[in-house]
N, C-alpha and C. Protein backbone atom coordinates (compact mmCIF):
# COMPACT_ATOMS: atom_id res chain seq x y z
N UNK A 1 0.82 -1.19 0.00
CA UNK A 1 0.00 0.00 0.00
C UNK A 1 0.87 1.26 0.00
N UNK A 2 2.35 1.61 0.86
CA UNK A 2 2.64 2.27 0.34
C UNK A 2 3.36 2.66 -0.26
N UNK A 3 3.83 1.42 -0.94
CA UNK A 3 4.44 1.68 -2.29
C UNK A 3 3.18 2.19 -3.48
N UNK A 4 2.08 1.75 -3.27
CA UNK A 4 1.70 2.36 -4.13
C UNK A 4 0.97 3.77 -3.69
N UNK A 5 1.48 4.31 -2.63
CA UNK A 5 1.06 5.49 -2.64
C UNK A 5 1.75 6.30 -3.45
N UNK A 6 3.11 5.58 -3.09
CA UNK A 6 4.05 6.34 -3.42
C UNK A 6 4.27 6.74 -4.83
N UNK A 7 3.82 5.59 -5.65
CA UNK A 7 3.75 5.63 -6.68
C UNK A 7 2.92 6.68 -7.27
N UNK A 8 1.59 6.57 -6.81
CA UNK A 8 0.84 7.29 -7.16
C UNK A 8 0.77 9.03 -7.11
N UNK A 9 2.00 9.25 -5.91
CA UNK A 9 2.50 10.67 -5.99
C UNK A 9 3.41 11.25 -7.09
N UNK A 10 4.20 10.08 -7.37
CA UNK A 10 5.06 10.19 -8.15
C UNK A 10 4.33 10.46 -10.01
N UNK A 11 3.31 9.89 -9.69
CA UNK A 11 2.76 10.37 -11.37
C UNK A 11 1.87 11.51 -11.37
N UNK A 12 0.94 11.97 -10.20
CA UNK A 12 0.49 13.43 -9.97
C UNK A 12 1.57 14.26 -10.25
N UNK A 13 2.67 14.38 -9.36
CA UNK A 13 3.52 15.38 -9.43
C UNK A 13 3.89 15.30 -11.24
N UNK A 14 4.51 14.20 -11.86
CA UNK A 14 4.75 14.05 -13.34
C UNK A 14 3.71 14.89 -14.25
N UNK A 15 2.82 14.56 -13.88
CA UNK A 15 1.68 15.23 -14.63
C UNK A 15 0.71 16.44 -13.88
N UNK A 16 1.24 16.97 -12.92
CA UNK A 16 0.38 18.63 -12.20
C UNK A 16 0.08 19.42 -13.30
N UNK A 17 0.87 19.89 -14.51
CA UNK A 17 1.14 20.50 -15.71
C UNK A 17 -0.16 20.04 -16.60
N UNK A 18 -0.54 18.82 -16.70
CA UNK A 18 -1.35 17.98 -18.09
C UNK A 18 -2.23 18.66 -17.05
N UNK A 19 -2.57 18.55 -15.77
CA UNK A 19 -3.94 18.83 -15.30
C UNK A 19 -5.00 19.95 -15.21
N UNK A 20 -3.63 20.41 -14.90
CA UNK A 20 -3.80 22.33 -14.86
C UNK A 20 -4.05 23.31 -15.93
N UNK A 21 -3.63 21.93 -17.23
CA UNK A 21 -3.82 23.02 -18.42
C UNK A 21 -2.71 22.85 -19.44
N UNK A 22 -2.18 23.53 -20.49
CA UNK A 22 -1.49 22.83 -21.43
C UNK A 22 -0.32 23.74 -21.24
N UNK A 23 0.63 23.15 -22.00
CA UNK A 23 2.08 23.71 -21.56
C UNK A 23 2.89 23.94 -22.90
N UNK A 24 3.58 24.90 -23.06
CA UNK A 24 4.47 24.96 -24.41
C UNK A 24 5.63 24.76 -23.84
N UNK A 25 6.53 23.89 -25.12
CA UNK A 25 7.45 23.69 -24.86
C UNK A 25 8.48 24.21 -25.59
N UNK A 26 10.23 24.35 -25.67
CA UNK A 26 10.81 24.67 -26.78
C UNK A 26 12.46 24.22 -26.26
N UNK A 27 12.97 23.99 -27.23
CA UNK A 27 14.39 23.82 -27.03
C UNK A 27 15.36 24.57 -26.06
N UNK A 28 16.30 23.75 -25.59
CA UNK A 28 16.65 24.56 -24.45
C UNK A 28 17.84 26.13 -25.44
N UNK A 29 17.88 26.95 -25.07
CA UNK A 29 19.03 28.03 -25.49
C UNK A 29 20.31 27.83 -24.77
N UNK A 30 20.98 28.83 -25.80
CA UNK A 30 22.40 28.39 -24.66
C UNK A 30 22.08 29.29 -23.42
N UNK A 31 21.27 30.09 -23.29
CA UNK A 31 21.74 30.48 -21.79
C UNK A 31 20.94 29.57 -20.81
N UNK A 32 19.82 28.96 -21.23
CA UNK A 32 19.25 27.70 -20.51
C UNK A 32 20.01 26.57 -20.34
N UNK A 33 21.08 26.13 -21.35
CA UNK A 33 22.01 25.12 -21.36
C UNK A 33 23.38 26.01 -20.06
N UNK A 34 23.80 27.21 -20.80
CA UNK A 34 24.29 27.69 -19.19
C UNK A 34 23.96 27.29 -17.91
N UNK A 35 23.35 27.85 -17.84
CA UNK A 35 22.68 27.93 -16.06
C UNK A 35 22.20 26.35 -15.90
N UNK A 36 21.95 25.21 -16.68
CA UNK A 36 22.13 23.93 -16.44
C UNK A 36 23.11 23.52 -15.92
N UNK A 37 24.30 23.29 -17.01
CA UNK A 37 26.00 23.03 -16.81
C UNK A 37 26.42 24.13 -15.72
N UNK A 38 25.94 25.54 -14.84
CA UNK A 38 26.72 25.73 -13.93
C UNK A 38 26.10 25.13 -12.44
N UNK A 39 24.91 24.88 -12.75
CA UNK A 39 24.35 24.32 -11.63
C UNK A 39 24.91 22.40 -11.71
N UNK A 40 25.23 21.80 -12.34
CA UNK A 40 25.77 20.57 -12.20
C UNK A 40 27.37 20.46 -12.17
N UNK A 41 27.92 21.58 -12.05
CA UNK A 41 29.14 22.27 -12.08
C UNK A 41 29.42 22.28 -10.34
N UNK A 42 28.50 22.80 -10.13
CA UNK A 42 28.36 22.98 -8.05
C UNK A 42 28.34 21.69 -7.20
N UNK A 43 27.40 20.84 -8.15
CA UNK A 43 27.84 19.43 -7.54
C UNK A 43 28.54 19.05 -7.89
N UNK A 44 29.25 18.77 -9.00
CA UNK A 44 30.64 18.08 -9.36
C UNK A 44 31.73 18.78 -8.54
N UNK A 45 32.12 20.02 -8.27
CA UNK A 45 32.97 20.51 -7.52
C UNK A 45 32.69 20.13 -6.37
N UNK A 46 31.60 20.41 -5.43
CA UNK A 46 31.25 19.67 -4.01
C UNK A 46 31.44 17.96 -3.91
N UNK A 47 31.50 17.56 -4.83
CA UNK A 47 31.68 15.53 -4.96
C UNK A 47 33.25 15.67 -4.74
N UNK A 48 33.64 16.44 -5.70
CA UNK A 48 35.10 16.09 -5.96
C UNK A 48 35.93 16.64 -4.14
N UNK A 49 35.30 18.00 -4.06
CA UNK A 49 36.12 18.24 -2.53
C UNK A 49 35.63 17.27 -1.30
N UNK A 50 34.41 17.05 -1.35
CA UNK A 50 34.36 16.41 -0.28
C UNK A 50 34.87 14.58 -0.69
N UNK A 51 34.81 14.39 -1.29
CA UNK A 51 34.45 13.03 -1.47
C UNK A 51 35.59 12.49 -2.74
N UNK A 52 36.21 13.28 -2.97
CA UNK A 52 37.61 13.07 -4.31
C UNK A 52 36.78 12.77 -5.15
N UNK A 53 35.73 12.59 -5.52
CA UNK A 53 34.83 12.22 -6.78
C UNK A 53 35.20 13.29 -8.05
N UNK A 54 35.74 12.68 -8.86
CA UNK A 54 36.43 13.78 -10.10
C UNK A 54 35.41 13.39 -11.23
N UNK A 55 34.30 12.56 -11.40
CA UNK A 55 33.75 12.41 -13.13
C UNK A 55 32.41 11.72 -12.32
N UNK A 56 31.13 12.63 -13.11
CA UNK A 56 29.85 11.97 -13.13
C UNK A 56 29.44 11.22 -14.14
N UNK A 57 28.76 10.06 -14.08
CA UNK A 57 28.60 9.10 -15.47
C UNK A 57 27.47 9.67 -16.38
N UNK A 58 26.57 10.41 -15.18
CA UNK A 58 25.22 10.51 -16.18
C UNK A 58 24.43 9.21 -15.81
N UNK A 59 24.76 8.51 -15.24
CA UNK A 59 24.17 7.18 -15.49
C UNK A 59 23.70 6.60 -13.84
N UNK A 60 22.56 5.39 -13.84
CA UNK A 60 22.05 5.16 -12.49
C UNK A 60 23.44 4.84 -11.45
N UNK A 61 24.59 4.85 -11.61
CA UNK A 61 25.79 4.55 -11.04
C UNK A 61 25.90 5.80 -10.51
N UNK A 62 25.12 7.65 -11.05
CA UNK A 62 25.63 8.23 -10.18
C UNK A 62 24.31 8.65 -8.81
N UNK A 63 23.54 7.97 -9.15
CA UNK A 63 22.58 7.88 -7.87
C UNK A 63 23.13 7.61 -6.81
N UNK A 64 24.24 7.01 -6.36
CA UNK A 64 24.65 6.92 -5.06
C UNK A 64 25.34 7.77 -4.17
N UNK A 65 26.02 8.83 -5.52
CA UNK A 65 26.83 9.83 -5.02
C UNK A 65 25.85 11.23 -4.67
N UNK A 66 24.79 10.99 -5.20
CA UNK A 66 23.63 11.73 -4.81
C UNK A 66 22.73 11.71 -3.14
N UNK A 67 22.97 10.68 -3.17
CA UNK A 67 22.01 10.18 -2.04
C UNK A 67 22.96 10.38 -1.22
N UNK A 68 24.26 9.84 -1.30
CA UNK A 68 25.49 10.23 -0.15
C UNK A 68 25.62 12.20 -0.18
N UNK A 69 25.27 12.72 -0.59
CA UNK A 69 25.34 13.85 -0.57
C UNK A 69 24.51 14.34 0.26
N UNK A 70 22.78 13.74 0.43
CA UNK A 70 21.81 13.80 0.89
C UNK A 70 21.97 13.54 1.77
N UNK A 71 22.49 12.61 2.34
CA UNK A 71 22.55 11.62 3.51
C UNK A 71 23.59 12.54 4.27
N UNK A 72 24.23 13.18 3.89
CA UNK A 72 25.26 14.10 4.78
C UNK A 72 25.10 15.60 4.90
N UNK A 73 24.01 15.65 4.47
CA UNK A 73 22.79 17.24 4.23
C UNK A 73 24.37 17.69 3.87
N UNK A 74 24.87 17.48 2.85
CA UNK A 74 25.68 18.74 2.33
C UNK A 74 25.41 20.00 1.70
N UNK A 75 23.82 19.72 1.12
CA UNK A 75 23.10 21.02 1.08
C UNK A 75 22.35 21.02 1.95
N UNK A 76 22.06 22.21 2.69
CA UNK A 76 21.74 21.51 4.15
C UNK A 76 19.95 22.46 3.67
N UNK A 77 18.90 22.58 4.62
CA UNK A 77 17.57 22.48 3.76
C UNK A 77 18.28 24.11 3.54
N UNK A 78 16.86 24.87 3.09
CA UNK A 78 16.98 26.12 2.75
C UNK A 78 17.17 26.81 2.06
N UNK A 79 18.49 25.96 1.15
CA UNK A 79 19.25 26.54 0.39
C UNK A 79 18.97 25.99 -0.96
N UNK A 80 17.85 26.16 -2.05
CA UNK A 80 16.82 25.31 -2.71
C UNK A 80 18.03 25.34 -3.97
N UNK A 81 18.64 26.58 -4.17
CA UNK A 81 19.34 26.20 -5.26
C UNK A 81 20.69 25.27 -5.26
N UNK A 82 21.10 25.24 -4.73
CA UNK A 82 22.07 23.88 -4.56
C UNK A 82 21.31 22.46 -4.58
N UNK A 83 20.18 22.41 -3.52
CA UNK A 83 19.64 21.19 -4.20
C UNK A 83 18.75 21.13 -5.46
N UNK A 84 18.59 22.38 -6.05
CA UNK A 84 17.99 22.43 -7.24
C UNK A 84 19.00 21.65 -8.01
N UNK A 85 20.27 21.96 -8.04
CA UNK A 85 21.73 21.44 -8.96
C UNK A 85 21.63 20.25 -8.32
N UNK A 86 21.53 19.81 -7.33
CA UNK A 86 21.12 18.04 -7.13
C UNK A 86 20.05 17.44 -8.43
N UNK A 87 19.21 18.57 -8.52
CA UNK A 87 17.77 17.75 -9.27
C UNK A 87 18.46 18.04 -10.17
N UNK A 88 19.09 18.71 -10.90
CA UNK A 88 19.81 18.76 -12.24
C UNK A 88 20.98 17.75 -12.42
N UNK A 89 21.57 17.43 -11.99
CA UNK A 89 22.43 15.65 -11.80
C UNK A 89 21.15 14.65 -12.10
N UNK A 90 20.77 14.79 -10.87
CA UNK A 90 19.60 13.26 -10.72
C UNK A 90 18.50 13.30 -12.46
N UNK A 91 18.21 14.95 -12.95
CA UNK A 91 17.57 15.20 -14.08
C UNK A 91 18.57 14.11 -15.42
N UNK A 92 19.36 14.70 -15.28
CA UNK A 92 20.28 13.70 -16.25
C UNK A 92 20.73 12.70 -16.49
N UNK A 93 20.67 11.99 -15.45
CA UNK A 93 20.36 10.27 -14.93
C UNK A 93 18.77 10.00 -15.66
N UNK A 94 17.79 10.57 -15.37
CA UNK A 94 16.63 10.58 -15.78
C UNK A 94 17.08 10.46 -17.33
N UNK A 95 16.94 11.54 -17.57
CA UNK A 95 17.26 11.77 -19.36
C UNK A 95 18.32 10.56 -19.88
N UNK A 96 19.68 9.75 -19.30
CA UNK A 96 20.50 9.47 -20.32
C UNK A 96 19.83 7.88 -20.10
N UNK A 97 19.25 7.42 -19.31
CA UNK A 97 18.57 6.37 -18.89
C UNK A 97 17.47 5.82 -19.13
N UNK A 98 16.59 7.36 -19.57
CA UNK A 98 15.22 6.67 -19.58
C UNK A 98 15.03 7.22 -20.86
N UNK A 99 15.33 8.03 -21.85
CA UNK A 99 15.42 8.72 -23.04
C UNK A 99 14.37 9.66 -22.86
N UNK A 100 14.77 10.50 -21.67
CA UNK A 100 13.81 12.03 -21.56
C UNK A 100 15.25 12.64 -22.10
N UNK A 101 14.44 14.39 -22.06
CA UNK A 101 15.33 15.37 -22.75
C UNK A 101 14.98 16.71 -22.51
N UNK A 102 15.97 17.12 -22.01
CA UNK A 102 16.01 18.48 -21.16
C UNK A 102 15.12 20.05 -22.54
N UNK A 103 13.89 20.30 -21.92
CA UNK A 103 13.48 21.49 -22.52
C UNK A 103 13.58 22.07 -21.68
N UNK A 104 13.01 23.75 -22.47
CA UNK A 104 11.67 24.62 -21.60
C UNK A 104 10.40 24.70 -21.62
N UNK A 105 9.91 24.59 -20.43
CA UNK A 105 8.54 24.76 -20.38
C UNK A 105 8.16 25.73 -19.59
N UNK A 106 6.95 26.39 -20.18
CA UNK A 106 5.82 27.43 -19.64
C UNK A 106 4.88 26.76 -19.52
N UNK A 107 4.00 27.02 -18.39
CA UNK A 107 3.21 26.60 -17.71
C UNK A 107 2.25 27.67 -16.83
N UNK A 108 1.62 27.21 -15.83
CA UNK A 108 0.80 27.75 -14.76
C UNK A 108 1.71 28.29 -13.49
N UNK A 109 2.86 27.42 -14.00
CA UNK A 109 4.08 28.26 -12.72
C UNK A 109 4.99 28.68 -13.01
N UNK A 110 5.65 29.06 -14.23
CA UNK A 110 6.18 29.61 -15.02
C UNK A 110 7.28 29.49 -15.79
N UNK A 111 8.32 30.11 -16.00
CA UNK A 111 8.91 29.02 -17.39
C UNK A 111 10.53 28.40 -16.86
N UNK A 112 10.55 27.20 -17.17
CA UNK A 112 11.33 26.39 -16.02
C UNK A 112 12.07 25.48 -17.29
N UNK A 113 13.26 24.38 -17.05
CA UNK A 113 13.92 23.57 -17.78
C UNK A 113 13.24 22.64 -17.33
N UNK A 114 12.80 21.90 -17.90
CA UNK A 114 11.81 20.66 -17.22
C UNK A 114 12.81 19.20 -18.24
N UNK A 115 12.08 17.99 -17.62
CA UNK A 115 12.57 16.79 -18.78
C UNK A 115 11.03 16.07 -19.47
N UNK A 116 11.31 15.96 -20.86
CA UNK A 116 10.44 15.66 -21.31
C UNK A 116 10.04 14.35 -22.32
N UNK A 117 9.21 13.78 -22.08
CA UNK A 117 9.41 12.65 -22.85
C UNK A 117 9.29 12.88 -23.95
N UNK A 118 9.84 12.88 -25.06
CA UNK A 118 9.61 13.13 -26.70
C UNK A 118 8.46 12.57 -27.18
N UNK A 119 7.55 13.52 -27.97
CA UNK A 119 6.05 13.19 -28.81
C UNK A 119 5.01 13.10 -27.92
N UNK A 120 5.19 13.29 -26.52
CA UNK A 120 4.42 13.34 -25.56
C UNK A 120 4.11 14.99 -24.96
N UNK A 121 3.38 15.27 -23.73
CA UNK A 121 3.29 15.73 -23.06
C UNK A 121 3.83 16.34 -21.82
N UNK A 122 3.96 15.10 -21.55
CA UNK A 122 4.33 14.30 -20.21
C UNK A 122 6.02 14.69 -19.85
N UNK A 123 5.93 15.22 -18.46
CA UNK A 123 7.24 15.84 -18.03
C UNK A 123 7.22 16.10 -16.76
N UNK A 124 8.70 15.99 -16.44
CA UNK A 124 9.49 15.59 -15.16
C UNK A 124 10.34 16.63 -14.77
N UNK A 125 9.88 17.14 -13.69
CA UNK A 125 10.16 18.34 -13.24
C UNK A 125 11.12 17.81 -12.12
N UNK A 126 12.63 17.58 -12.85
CA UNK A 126 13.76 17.43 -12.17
C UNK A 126 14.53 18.11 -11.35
N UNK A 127 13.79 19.33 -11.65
CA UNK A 127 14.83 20.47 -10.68
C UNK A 127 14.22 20.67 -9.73
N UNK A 128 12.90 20.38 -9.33
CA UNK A 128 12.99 20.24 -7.71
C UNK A 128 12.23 19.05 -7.13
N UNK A 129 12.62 18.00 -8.07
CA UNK A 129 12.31 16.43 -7.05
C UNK A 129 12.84 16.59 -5.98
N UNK A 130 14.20 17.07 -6.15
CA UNK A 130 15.10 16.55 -4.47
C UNK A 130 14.53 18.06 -3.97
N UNK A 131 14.67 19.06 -3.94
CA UNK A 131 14.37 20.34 -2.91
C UNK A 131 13.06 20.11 -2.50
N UNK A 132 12.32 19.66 -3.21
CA UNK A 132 10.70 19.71 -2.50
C UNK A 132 10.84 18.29 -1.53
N UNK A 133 11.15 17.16 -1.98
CA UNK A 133 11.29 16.48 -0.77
C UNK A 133 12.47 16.29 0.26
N UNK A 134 13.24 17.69 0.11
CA UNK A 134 14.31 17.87 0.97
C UNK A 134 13.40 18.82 2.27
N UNK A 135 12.49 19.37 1.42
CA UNK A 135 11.52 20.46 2.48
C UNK A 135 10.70 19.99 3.24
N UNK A 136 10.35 18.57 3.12
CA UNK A 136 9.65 17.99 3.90
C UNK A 136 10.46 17.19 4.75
N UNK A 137 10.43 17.74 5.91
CA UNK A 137 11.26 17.45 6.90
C UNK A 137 11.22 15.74 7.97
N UNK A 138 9.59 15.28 7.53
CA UNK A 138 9.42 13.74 7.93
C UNK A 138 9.80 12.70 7.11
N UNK A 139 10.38 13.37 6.20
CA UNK A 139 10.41 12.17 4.88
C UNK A 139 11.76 12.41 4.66
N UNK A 140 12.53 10.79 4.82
CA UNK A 140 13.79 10.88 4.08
C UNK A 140 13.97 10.68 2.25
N UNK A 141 14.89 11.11 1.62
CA UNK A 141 14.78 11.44 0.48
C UNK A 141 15.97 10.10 -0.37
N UNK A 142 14.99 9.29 -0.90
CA UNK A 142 15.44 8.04 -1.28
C UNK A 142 16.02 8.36 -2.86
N UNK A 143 16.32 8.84 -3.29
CA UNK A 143 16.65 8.96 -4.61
C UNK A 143 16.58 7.34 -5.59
N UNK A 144 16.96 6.64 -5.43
CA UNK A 144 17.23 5.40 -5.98
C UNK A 144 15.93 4.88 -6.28
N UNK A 145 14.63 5.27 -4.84
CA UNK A 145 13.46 4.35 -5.04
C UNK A 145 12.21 5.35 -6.05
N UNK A 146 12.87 6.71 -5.78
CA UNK A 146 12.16 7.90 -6.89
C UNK A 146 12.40 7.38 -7.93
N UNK A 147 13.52 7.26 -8.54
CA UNK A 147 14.20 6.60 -10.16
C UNK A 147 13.43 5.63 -10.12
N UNK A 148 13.46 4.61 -9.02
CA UNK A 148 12.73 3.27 -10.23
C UNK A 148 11.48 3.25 -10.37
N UNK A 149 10.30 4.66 -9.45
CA UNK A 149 9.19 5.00 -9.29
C UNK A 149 9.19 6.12 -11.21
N UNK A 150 10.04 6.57 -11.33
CA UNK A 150 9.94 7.41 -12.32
C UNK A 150 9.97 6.05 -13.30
N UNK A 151 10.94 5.49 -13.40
CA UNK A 151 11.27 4.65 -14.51
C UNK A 151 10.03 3.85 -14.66
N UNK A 152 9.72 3.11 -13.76
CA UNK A 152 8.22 2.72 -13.74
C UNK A 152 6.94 2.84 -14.92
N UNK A 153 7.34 4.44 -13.95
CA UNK A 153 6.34 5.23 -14.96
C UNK A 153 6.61 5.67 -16.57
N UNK A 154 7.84 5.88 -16.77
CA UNK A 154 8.29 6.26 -18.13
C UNK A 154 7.91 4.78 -18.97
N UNK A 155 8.13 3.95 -18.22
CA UNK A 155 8.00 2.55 -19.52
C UNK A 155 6.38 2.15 -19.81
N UNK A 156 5.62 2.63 -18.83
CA UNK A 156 4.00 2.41 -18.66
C UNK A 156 3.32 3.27 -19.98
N UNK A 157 3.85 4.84 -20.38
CA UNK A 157 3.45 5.80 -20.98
C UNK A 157 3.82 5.15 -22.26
N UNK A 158 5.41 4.67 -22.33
CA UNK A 158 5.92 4.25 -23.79
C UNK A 158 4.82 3.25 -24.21
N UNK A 159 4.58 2.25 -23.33
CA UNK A 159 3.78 1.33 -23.87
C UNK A 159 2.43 1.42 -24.03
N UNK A 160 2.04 2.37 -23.53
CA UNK A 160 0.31 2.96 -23.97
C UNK A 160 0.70 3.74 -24.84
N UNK A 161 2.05 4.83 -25.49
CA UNK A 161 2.24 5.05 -26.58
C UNK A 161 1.97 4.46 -27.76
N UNK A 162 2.67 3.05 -27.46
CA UNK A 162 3.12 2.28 -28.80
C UNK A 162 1.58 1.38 -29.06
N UNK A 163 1.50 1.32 -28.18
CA UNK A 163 -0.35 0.32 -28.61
C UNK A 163 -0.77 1.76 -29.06
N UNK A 164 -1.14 2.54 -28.64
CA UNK A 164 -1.94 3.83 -29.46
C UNK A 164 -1.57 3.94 -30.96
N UNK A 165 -0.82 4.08 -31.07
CA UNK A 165 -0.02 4.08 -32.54
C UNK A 165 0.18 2.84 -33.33
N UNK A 166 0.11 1.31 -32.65
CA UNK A 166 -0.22 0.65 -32.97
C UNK A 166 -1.72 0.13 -33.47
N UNK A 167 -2.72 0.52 -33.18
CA UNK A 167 -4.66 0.41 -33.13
C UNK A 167 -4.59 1.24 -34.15
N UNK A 168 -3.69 2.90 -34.29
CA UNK A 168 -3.94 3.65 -35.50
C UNK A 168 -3.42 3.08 -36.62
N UNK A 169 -2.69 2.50 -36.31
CA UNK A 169 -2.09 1.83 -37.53
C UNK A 169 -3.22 0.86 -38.37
C-alpha cells in the first residue's frame, strides 16, 4: 500500500502541468544550457572536494553519489538552489537512462527547464524532485526508489504510446 502510494504521488507530481492546463514547450538556449551546466558544475565541484569524486557518469551509477550527498545534508535544507543542482544531476540520470530530454517549459508556474518525454506531453520536473522532498522534513529522500518509481512510470506511458499508434495503424 505504500508503495503504491508512493507511486501514485510520483505520477500526480509528473503530470500537475497535463492537469492544470497545457504547456508549451521549446528547445533549451544556450543560456538555458548555461545555467544547467553551472548548476551541475556545483555538484561536481562539491563531490570532488568532499568526497575526491572527479567524473559523473550521467548514469544510475551516479545515484549513489547523490544520495550520499543527501545523507550528509551537504546542502543543508533552505538553500533550494544547490539542491535544485542536485535535481539537475539526478535530471540527467533521468534523461541518459530513460530517453527524456532536457526542454523549456511554460506553464501555470512559469517558465522552467523541465525533462520531457519526446512526442508526448508528459514531463518531469527534475529540478525540484530533491528540494521539494528535501523540504519535507518527515520524509527521508530516497533517490534510488524515486528513479525506479519514475522509470516505472516512463516505460508504462511508452507502452500505452506504442499500442496507441499501434490500433492507428
Amino acid at each position: 500500500m505504500k508503495h503504491l502510494l508512493l507511486l501514485l504521488s510520483t505520477v500526480l507530481m509528473a503530470n500537475t502541468a497535463l492537469l492544470a492546463g497545457p504547456s508549451e514547450f521549446w528547445p533549451l538556449k544556450p543560456a538555458d544550457q548555461e545555467e544547467l551546466e553551472a548548476q551541475r558544475l556545483r555538484v561536481y565541484k562539491t563531490a570532488e572536494d568532499r568526497y575526491g569524486i572527479k567524473k559523473f557518469s550521467g548514469t544510475k551509477s551516479d545515484l549513489y553519489i547523490i544520495q550520499t550527498m543527501i545523507n550528509d545534508k551537504v546542502f543543508v535544507e533552505g538553500n533550494k538552489l544547490n539542491q535544485q543542482a542536485l535535481g539537475v544531476v539526478f535530471g540527467d540520470i533521468l534523461a541518459n537512462e530513460l530517453g527524456l530530454k532536457w526542454v523549456m517549459v511554460r506553464d501555470q508556474y512559469g517558465t522552467d527547464p523541465t525533462l520531457r518525454l519526446e512526442g508526448t506531453n508528459y514531463q518531469f520536473n527534475a529540478l525540484t524532485m530533491i528540494s521539494k522532498r528535501m523540504g519535507q522534513k518527515k520524509k527521508q529522500v530516497n533517490v534510488m526508489k524515486l528513479y525506479e518509481d519514475i522509470s516505472r512510470y516512463v516505460k508504462k506511458i511508452k507502452a500505452a504510446e506504442e499500442k496507441k499508434k499501434a490500433s492507428e495503424a
